[in-house]
Protein backbone atom coordinates (compact mmCIF):
# COMPACT_ATOMS: atom_id res chain seq x y z
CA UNK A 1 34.67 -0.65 5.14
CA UNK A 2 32.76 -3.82 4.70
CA UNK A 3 33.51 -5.80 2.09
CA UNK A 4 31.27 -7.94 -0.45
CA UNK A 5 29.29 -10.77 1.10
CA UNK A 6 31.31 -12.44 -1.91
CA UNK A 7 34.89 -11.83 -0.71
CA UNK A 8 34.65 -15.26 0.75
CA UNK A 9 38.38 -16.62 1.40
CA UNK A 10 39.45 -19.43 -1.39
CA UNK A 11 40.92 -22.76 -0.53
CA UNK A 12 40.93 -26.02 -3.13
CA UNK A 13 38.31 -27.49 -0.96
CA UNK A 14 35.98 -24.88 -1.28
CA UNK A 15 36.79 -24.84 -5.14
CA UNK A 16 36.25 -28.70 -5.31
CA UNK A 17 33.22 -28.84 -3.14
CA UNK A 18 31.57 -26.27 -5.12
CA UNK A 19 32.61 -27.22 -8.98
CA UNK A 20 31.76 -31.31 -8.25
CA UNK A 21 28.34 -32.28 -9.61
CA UNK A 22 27.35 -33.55 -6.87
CA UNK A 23 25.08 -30.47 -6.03
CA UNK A 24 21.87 -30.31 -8.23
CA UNK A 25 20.12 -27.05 -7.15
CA UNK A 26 23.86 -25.54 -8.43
CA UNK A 27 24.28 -27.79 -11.53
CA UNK A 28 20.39 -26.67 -12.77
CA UNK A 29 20.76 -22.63 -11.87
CA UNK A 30 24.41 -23.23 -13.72
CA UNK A 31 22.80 -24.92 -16.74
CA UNK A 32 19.39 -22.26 -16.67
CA UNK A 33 22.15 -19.33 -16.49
CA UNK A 34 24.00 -20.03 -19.25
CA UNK A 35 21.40 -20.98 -21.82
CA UNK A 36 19.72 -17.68 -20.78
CA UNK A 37 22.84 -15.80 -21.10
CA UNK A 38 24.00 -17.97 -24.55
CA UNK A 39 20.21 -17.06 -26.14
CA UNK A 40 20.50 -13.46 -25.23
CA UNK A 41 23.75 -13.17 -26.66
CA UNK A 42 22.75 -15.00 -29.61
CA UNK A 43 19.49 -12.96 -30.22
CA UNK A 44 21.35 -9.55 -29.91
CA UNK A 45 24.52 -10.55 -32.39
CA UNK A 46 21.84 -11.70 -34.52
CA UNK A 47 19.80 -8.13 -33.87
CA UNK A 48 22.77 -6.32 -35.42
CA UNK A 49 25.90 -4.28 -34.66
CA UNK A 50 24.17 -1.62 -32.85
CA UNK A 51 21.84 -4.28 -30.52
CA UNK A 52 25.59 -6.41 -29.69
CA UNK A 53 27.41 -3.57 -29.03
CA UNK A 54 24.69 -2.20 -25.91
CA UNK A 55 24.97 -6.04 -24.65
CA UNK A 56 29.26 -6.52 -24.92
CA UNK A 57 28.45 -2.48 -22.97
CA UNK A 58 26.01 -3.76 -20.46
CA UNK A 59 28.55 -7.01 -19.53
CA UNK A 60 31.50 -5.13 -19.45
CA UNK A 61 30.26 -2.77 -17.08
CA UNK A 62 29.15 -5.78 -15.04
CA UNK A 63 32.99 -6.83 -15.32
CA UNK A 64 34.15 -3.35 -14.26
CA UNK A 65 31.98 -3.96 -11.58
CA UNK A 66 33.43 -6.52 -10.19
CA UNK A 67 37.10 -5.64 -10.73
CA UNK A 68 36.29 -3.09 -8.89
CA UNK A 69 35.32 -5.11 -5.61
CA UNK A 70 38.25 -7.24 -6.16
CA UNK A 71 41.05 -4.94 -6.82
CA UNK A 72 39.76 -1.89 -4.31
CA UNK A 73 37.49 -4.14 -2.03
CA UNK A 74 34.70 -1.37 -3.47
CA UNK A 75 31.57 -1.97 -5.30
CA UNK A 76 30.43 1.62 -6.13
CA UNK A 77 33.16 4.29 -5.93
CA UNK A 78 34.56 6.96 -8.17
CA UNK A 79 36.85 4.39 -9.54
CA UNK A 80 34.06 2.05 -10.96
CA UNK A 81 32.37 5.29 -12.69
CA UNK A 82 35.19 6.17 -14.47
CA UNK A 83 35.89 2.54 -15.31
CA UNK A 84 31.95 2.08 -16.56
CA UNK A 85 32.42 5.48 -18.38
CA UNK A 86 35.31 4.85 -20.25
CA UNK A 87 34.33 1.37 -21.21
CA UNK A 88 30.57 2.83 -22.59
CA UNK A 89 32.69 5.38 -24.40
CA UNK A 90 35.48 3.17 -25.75
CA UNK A 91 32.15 0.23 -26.94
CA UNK A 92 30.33 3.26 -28.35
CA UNK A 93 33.27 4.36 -30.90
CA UNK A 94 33.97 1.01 -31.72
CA UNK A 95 30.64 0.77 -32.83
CA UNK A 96 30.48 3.55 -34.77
CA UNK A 97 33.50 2.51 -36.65
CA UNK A 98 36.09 4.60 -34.46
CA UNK A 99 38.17 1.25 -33.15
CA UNK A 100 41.42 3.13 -33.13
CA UNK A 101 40.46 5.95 -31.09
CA UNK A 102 38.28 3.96 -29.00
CA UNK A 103 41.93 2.21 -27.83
CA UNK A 104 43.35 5.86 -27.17
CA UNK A 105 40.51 6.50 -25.32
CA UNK A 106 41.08 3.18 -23.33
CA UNK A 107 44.55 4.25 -22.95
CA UNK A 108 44.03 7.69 -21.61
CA UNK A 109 41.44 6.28 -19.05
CA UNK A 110 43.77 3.85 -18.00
CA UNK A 111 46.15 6.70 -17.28
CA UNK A 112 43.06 8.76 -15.06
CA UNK A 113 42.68 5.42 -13.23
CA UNK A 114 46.41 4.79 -11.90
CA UNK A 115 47.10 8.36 -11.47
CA UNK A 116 43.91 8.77 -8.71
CA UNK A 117 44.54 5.74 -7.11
CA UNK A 118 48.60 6.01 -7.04
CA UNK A 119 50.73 3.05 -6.01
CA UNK A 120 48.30 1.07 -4.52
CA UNK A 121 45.31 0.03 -6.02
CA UNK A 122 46.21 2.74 -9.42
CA UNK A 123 47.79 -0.17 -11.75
CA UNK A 124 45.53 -2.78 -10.52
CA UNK A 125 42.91 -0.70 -11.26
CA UNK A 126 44.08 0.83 -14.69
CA UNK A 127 44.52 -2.89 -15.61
CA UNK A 128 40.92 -3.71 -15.32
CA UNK A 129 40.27 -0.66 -17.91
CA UNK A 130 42.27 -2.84 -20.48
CA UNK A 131 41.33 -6.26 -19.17
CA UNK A 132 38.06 -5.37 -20.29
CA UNK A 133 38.14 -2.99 -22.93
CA UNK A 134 40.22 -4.56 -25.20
CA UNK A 135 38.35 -7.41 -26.08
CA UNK A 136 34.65 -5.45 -25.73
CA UNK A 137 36.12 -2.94 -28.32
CA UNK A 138 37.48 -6.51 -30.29
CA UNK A 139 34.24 -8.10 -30.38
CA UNK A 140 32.32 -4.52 -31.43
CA UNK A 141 34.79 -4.13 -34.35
CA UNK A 142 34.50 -7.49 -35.41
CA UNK A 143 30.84 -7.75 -35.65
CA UNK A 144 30.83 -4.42 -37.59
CA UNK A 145 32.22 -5.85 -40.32
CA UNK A 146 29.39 -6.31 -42.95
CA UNK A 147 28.64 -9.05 -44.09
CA UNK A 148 30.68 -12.20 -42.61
CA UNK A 149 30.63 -10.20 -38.93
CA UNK A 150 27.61 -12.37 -37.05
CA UNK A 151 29.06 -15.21 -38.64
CA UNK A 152 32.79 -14.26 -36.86
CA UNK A 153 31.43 -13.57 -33.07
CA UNK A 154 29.48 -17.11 -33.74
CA UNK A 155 32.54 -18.96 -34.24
CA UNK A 156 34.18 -17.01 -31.31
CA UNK A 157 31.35 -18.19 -29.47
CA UNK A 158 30.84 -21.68 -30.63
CA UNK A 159 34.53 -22.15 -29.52
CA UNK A 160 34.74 -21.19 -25.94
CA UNK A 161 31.12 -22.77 -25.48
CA UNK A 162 32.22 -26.09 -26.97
CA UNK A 163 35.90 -26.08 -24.98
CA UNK A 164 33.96 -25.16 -21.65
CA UNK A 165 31.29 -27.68 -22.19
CA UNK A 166 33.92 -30.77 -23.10
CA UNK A 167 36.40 -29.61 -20.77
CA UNK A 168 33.50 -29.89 -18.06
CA UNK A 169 31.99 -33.59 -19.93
CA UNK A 170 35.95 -35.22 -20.42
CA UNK A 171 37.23 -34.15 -16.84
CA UNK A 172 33.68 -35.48 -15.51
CA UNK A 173 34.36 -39.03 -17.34
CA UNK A 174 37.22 -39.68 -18.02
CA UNK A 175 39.33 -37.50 -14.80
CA UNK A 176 42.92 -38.27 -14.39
CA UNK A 177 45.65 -36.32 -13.68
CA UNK A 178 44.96 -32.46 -12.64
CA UNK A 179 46.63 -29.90 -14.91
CA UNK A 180 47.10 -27.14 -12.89
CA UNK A 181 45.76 -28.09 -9.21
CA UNK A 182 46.84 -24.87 -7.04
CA UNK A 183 45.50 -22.24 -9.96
CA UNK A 184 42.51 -24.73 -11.32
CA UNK A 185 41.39 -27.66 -9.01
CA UNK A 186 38.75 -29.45 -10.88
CA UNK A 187 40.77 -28.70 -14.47
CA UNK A 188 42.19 -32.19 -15.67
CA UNK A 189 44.62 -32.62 -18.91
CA UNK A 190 41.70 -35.45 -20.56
CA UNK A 191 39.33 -32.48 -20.04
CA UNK A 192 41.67 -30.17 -21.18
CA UNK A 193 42.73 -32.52 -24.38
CA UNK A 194 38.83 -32.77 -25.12
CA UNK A 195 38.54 -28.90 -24.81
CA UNK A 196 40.77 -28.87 -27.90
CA UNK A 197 39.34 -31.82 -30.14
CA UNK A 198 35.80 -29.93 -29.68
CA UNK A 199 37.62 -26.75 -30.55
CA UNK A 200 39.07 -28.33 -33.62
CA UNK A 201 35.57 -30.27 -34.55
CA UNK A 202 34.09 -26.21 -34.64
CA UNK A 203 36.90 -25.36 -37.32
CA UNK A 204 35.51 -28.50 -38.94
CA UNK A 205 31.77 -27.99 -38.86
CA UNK A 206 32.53 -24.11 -40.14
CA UNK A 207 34.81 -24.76 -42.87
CA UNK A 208 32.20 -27.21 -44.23
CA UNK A 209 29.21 -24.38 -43.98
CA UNK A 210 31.16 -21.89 -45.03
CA UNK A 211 31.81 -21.99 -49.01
CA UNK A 212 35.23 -21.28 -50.19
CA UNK A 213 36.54 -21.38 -46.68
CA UNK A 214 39.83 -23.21 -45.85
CA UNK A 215 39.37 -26.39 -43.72
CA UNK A 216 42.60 -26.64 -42.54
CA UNK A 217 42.89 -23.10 -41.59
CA UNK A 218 39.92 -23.08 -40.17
CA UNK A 219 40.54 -25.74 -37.90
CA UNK A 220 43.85 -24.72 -36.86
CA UNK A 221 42.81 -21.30 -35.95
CA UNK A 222 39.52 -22.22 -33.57
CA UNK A 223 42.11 -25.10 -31.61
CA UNK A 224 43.86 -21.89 -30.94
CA UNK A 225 41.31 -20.03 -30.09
CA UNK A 226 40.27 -22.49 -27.89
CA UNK A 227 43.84 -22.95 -26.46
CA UNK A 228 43.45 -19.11 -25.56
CA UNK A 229 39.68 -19.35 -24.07
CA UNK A 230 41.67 -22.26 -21.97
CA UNK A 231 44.48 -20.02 -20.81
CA UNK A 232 41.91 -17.25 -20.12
CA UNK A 233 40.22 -19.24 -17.96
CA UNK A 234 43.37 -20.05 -16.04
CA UNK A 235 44.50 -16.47 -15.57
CA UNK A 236 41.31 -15.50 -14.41
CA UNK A 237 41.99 -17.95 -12.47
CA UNK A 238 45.07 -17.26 -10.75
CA UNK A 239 44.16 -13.30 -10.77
CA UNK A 240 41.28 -14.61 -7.91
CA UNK A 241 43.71 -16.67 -6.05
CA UNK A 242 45.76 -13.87 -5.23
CA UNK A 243 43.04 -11.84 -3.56
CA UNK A 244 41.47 -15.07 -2.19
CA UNK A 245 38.33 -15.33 -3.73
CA UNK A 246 36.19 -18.13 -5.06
CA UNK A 247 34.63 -16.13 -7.77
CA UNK A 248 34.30 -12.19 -8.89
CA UNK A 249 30.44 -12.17 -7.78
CA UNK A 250 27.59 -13.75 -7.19
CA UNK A 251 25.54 -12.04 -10.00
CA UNK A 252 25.29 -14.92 -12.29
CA UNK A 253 23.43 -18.40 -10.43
CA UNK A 254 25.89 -21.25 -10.86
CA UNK A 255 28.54 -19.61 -12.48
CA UNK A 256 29.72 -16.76 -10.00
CA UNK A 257 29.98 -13.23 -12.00
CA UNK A 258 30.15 -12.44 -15.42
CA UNK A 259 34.06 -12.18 -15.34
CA UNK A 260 34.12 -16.26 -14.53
CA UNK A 261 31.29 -16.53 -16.87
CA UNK A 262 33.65 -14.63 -19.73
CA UNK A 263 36.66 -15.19 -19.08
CA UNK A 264 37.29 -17.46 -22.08
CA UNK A 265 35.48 -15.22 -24.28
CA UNK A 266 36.95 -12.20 -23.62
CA UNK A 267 40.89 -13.49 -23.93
CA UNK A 268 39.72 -15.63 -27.08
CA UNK A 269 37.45 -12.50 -28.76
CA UNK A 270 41.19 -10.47 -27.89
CA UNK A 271 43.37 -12.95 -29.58
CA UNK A 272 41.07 -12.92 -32.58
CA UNK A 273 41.46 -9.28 -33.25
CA UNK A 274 45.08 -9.81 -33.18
CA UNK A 275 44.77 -12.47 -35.47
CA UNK A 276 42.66 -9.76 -37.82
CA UNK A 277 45.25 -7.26 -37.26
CA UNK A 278 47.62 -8.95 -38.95
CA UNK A 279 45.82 -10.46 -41.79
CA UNK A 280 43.61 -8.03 -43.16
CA UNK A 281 43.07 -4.80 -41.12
CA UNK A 282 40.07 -3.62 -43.15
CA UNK A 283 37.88 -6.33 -43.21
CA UNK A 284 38.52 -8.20 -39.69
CA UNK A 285 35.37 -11.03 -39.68
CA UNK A 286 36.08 -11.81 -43.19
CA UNK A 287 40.18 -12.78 -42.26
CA UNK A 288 39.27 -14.74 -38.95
CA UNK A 289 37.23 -16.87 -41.33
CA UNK A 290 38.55 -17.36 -44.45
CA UNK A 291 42.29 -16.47 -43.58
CA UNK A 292 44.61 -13.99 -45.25
């Protein structure tokens, strides 16, 4: 079977070559992309719970997509309809304020998934299911959470947007010594250091809009976040390498496919929950911002 015209073999050149600036038909399709994709996220968190929860549906299945032609070389196959299924399903509960039996739902899928594709491909596979669902159902439960939940997926937002964009500015500028060369080619630790001072400078700018909440909590917890969004990046990262790719797709101009593109998000919106989990169970948005 053919594969993807995007199952192009990786190597560090390739990744360099294509990352550099130095290509301005890439750098304006990567900077059109993702202020189309940030304003149509914004405008449906903003629409309400029901209006996020069909986007976070619509990426993830984009995702599954993907991990599908990764993991089993396969675009469309039974595999991917379960996958897109399950996460619809799993988005859908969340949504409707069924978060716990959304994961047992995620759970049993992933358990359909590894038993019809056995030793092979089955884990790889079942992996995407939580790979993706997990945070989709994370972000759904979050913003359901009347009245501080628009102002949680923001923050989650402003975080990995403001870590990509300085990581991006402060490697640019200032360059220096790579951090992780044979995962991330083009990462550098001054681009990785400004990552986390623009991370921090969110905490700061939300604890001062926010009334009543802590700053130093605040701050602490989106440097964190943005730590994660970081480390997301890099697994997504490595997970590529190993099946020698450059990115998951081509769906999204400049930035590959909407795994590259959310990445950060997805392992930072997944962190958060935790966070939530622990602190107050009942009211999730309201403990990411103002702390237990």
């Amino acid at each position: 079977m053919h594969e993807p015209s995007w199952h192009e073999p990786w190597t560090g050149e390739d990744a360099r070559s294509r990352a550099t600036g130095h290509h301005p038909r890439r750098l304006i399709a990567r900077i059109a992309s993702g202020v189309f994709l940030g304003l149509v996220s914004l405008g449906a968190t903003f629409a309400g719970s029901y209006a996020f929860a069909g986007l976070v549906a619509v990426m993830a299945i984009m995702m599954a997509w993907e991990w599908g032609g990764i993991v089993r070389s396969r675009r469309y196959d039974f595999g991917f309809l379960l996958h897109a299924a399950a996460i619809v399903v799993c988005i859908a509960l969340a949504a409707i304020g069924r978060s716990q039996l959304a994961l047992v739902a995620l759970g049993v899928a992933a358990i359909a998934m590894a038993a019809t594709y056995g030793r092979q491909n089955g884990l790889m596979s079942a992996a995407g299911l939580f790979y993706i669902g997990i945070p989709a159902i994370s972000l759904v439960w979050l913003r359901n959470d009347v009245p501080y939940g628009f102002t949680a997926i923001l923050l989650i937002f402003s975080v990995v947007w403001a870590a990509d964009t300085a990581a991006y500015v402060g490697g640019k500028t200032v360059g220096g010594v790579k951090f992780w060369p044979s995962i991330s080619p083009n990462k550098t630790w001054a681009g990785t250091c400004s990552a986390l001072v623009a991370s921090a400078l969110v905490g700061a700018i939300f604890s001062f809009l926010l009334t009543g909440a802590p700053s130093l909590y605040l701050i602490i917890c989106t440097t964190v976040l943005g730590l994660v969004a970081l480390a997301g990046d890099l697994a997504e990262s490595a997970f590529k390498r190993v099946y020698r790719l450059k990115d998951a797709s081509n769906l999204i101009p400049g930035h590959g496919g909407f795994m590259d593109r959310l990445d950060g998000i997805a392992a930072a919106a997944a962190f958060a929950a935790l966070i939530c989990l622990l602190m107050d169970i009942n009211q999730p948005a309201k403990a990411l911002l103002f702390g237990a």
